[in-house]
Protein backbone atom coordinates (compact mmCIF):
# COMPACT_ATOMS: atom_id res chain seq x y z
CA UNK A 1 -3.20 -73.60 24.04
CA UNK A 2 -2.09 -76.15 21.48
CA UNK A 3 0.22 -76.14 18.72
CA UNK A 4 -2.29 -75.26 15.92
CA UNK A 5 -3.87 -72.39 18.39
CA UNK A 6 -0.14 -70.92 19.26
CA UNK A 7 0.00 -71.06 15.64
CA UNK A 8 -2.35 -69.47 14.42
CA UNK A 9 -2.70 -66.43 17.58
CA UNK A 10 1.25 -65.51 16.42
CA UNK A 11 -0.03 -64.44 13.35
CA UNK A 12 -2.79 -62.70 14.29
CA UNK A 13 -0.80 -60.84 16.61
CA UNK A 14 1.60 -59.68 14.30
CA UNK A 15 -1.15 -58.65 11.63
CA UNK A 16 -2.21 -56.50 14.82
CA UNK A 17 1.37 -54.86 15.51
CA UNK A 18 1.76 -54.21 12.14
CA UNK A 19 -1.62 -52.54 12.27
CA UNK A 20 -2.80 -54.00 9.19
CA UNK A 21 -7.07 -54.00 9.91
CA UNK A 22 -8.03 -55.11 6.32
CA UNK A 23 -5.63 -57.80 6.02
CA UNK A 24 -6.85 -58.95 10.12
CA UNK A 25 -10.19 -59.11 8.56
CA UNK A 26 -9.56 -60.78 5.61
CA UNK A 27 -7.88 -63.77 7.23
CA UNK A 28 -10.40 -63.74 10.27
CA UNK A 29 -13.35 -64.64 7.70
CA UNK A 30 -12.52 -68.03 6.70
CA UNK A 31 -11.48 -68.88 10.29
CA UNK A 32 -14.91 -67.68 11.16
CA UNK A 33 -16.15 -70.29 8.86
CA UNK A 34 -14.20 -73.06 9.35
CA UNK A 35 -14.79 -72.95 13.06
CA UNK A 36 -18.70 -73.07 11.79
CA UNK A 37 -17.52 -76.09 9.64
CA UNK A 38 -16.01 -78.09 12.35
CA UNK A 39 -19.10 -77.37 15.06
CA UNK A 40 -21.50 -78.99 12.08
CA UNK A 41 -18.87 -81.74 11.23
CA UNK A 42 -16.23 -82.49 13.36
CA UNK A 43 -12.44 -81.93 13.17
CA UNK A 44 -12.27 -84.34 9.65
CA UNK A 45 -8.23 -84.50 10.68
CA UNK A 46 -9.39 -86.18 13.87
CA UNK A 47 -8.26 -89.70 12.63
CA UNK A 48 -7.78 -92.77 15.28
CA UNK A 49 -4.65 -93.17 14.04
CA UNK A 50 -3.56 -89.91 11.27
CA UNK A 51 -0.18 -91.66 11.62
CA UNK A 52 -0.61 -95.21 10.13
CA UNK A 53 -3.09 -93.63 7.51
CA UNK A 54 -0.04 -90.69 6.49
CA UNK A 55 2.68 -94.13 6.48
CA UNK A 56 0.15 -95.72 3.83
CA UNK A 57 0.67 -93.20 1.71
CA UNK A 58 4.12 -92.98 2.06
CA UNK A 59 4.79 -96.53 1.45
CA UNK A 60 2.46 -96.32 -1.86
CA UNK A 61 4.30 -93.63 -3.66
CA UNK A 62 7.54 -95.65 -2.52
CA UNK A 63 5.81 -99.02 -4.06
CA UNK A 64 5.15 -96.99 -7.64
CA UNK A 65 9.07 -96.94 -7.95
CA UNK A 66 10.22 -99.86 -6.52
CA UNK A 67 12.29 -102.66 -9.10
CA UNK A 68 12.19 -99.81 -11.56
CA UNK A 69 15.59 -101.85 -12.76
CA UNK A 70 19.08 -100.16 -13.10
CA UNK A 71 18.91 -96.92 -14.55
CA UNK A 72 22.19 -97.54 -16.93
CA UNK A 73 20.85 -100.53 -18.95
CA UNK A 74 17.86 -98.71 -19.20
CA UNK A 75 18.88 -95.08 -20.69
CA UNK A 76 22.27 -96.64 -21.98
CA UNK A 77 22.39 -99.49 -23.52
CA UNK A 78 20.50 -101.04 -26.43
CA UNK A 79 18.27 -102.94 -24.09
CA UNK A 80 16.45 -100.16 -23.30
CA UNK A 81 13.08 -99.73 -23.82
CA UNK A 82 10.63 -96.71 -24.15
CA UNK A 83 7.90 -98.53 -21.81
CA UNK A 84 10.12 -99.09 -19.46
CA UNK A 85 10.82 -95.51 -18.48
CA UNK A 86 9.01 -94.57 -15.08
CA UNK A 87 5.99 -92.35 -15.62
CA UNK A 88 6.41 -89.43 -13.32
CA UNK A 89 2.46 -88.50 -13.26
CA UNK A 90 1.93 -91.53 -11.63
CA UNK A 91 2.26 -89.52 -8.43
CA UNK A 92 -1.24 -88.24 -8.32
CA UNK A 93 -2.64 -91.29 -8.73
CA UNK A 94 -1.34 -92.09 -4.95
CA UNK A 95 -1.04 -88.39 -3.90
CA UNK A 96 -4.80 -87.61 -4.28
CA UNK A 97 -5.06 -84.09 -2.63
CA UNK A 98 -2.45 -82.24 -4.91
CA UNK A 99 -2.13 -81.83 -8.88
CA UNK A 100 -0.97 -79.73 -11.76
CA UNK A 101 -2.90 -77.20 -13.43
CA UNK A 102 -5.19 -78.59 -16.49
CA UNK A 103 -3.11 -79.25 -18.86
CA UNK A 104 0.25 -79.70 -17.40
CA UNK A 105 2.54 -82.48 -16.90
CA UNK A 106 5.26 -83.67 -14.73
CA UNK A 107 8.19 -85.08 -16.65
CA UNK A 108 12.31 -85.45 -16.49
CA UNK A 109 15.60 -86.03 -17.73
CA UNK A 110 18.04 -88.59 -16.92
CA UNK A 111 21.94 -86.80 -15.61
CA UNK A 112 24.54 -89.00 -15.37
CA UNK A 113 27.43 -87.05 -13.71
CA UNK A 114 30.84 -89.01 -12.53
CA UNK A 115 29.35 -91.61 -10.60
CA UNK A 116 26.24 -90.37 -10.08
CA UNK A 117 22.93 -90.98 -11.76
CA UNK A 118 19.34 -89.06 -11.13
CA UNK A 119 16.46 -87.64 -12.95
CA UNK A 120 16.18 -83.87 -13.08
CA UNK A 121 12.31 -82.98 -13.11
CA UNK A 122 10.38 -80.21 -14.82
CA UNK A 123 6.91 -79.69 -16.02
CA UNK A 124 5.57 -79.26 -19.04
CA UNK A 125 2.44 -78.50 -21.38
CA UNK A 126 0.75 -81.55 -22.89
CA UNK A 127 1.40 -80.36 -26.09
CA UNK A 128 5.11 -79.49 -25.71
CA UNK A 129 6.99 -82.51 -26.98
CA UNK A 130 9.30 -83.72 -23.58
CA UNK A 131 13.13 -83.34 -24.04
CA UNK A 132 14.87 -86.76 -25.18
CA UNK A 133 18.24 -86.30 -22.92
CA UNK A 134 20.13 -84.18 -21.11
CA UNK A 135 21.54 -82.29 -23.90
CA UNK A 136 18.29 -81.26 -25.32
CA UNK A 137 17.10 -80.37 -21.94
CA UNK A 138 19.97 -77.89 -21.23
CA UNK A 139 19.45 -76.06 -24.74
CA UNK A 140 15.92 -75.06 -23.22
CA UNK A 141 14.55 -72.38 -21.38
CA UNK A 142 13.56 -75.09 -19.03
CA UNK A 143 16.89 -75.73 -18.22
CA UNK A 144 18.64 -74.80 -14.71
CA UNK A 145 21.79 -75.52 -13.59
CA UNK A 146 20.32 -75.59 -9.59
CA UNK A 147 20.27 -77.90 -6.83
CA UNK A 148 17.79 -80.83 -6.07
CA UNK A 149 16.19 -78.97 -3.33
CA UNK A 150 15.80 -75.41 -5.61
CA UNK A 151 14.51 -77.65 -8.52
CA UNK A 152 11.71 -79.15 -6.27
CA UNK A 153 11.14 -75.42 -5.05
CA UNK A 154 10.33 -74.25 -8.19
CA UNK A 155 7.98 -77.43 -8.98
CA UNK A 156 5.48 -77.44 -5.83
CA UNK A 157 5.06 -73.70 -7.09
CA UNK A 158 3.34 -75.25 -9.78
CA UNK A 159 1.13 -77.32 -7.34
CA UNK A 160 -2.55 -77.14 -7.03
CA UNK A 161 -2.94 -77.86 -2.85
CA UNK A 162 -6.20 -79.01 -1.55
CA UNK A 163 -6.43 -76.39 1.50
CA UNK A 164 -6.26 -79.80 4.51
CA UNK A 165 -3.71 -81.11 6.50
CA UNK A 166 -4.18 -83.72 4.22
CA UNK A 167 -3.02 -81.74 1.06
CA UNK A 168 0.16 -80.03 2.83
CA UNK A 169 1.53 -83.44 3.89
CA UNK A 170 1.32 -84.85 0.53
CA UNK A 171 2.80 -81.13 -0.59
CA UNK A 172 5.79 -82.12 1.53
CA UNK A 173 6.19 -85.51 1.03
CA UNK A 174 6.31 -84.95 -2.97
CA UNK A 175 8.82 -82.37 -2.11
CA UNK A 176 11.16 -84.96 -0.64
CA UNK A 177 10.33 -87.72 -2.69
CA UNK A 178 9.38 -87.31 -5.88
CA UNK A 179 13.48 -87.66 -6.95
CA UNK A 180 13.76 -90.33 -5.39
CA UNK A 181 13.88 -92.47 -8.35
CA UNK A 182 16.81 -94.40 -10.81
CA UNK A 183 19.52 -93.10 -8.35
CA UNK A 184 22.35 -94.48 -8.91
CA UNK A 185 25.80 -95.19 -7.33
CA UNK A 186 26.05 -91.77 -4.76
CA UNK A 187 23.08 -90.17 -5.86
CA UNK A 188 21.21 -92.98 -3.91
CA UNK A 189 21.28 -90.40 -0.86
CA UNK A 190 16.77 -90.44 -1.07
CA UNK A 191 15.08 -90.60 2.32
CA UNK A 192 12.10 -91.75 3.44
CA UNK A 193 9.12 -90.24 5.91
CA UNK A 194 8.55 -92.08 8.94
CA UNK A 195 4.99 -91.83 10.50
CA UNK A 196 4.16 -94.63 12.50
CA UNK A 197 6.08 -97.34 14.73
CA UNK A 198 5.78 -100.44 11.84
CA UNK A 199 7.86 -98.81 9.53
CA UNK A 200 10.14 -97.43 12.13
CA UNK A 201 10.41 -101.06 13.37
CA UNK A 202 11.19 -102.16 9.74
CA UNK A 203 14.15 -99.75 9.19
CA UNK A 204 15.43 -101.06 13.34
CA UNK A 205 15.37 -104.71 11.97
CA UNK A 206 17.02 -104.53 8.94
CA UNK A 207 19.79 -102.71 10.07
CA UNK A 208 22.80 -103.98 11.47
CA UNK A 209 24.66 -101.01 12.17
CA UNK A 210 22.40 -99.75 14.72
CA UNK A 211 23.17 -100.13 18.23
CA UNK A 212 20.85 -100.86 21.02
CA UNK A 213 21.28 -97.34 22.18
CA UNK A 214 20.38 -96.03 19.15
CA UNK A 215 16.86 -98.24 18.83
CA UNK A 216 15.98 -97.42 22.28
CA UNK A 217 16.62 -93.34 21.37
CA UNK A 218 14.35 -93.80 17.78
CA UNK A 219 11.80 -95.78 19.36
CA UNK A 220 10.61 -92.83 22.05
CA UNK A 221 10.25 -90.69 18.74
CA UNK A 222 6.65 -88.95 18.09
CA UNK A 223 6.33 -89.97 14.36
CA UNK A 224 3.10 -88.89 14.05
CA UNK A 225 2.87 -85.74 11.72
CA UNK A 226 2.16 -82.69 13.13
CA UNK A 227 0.09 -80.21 10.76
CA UNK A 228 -0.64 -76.38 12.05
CA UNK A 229 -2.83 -74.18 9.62
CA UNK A 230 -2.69 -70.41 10.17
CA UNK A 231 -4.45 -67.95 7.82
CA UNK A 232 -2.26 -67.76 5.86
CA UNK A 233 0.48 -70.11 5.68
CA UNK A 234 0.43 -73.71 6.99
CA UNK A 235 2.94 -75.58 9.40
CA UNK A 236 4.19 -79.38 8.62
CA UNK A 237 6.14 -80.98 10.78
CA UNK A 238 7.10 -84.80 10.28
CA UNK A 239 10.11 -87.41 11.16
CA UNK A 240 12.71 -88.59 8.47
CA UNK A 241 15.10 -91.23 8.06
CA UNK A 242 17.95 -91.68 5.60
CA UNK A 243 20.42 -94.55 5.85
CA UNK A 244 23.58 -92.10 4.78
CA UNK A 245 25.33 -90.03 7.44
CA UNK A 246 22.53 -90.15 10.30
CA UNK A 247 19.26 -91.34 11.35
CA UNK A 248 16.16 -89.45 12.18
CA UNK A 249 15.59 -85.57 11.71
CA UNK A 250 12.53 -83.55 12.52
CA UNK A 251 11.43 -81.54 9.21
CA UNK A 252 10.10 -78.39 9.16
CA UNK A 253 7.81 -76.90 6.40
CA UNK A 254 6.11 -73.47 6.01
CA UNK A 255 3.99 -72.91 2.92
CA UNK A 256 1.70 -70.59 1.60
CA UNK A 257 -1.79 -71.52 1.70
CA UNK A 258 -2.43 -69.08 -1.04
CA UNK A 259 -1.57 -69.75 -4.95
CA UNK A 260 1.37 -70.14 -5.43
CA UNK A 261 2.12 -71.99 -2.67
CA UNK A 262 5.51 -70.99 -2.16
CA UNK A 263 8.03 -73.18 0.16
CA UNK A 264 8.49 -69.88 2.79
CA UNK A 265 10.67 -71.90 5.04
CA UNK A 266 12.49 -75.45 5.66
CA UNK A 267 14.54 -76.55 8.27
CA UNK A 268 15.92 -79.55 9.71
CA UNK A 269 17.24 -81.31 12.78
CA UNK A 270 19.02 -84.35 14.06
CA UNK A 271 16.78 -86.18 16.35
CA UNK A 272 18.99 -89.28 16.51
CA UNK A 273 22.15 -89.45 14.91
CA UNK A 274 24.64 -92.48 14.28
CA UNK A 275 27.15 -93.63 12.34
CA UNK A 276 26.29 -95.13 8.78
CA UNK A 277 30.02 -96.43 8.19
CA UNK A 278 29.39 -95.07 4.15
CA UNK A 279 32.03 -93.66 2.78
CA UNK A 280 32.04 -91.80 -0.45
């Protein structure tokens, strides 16, 4: 039985303890017809190679905010300039498989605290004018004093999901990504997805600090992401790297399949582990 299968029978079988027939039913229907789906089509998730094709999109919502500039001169001094800001939205045009409802739209803030810089994201209604700074922002109802990863909770909430592997992965990686833009000083703590050996082979190469050890550990990694839909709730597994205070971690993702799709569960793991010599 494979991953998806184990997945998938779990639930059913605890549908059945609990005794619940109607909801057994309900969740047995569209299995009943996307088993009919995949005898007249094929498994579409079948890909030669799902990895390289999930790394391309990973490496084009990275390209949409690379040289953005440095985020100081840009919200604090007089060279900045209103076209320069980054245009948040641009995710979907990369992320094709998830969106925001009609006539929503995903903007930010710039925070400066100490020596740390970030944007703080939040959605909005086209017609809503968007906060100028960080001050207006916190005199709103929009406003929450919360961490990174509750802020992004509350946002893919808000997501419209196409119901694929496909739409969960990009799900999770705008989860863990979408921040990840004019960080500055120790906010620049963003990580990246790793899905297939060319990118893992660009991080081994362009780091010094890595011992041979280490390489030889990354490289028997499975990077390939591993998706599991049950009725219900869908399964994500994938690989991450971040350069500050370790290496590689297996992510876990649970999310409802249902609207809202809810972030039920996320956990994470070392895989590999080193030393990153950063001190803050």
């Amino acid at each position: 039985m494979g991953n998806q299968e184990s997945f998938l029978f779990l639930n059913l079988f605890q549908y059945l303890l609990l005794g619940d027939i109607m909801k057994l039913i309900s969740i047995l229907i569209p299995c009943v017809l996307r088993f009919i789906w995949t005898l007249a089509w094929g498994d579409q998730t079948d890909v030669k190679d799902k990895g390289l094709q999930y790394q391309k999109i990973v490496t084009d919502m990275k390209d949409l905010t690379a040289n953005l500039g440095n985020p100081l001169e840009i919200f604090y001094t007089n060279k900045a300039k209103k076209e320069m800001k980054f245009d948040a939205a641009r995710y979907f045009s990369v992320l094709k498989n998830i969106s925001l409802p009609e006539g929503k739209i995903l903007d930010y803030v710039y925070v400066m605290i100490g020596s740390a810089g970030y944007p703080v994201l939040y959605i909005r209604s086209k017609n809503q004018k968007p906060y100028h700074d960080r001050g207006e922002y916190n005199k709103s109802p929009d406003h929450a004093n919360i961490s990174r990863d509750k802020m992004m909770d509350n946002i893919v909430e808000m997501l419209e999901v196409m119901d694929t592997g496909d739409g969960y992965f990009e799900y999770v990686e705008f989860y863990l990504m979408a921040p990840d833009f004019y960080l500055y000083k120790w906010a620049q703590l963003d990580h990246e997805i790793i899905c297939h050996e060319t990118r893992l082979n660009d991080k081994l190469k362009n780091n010094n600090q890595i011992t041979a050890a280490v390489k030889t550990a990354a490289k028997k990694l499975n990077l390939t992401p591993e998706i599991n839909l049950a009725p219900d709730k869908a399964e994500v597994k994938i690989v991450t790297f971040t350069a500050h205070g370790g290496f590689f971690f297996e992510e876990r993702f649970i999310i409802s399949r249902s609207f809202p799709h809810a972030l039920l569960e996320h956990t994470k793991q070392f895989l590999v582990e080193y030393n990153s010599r950063i001190i803050f």
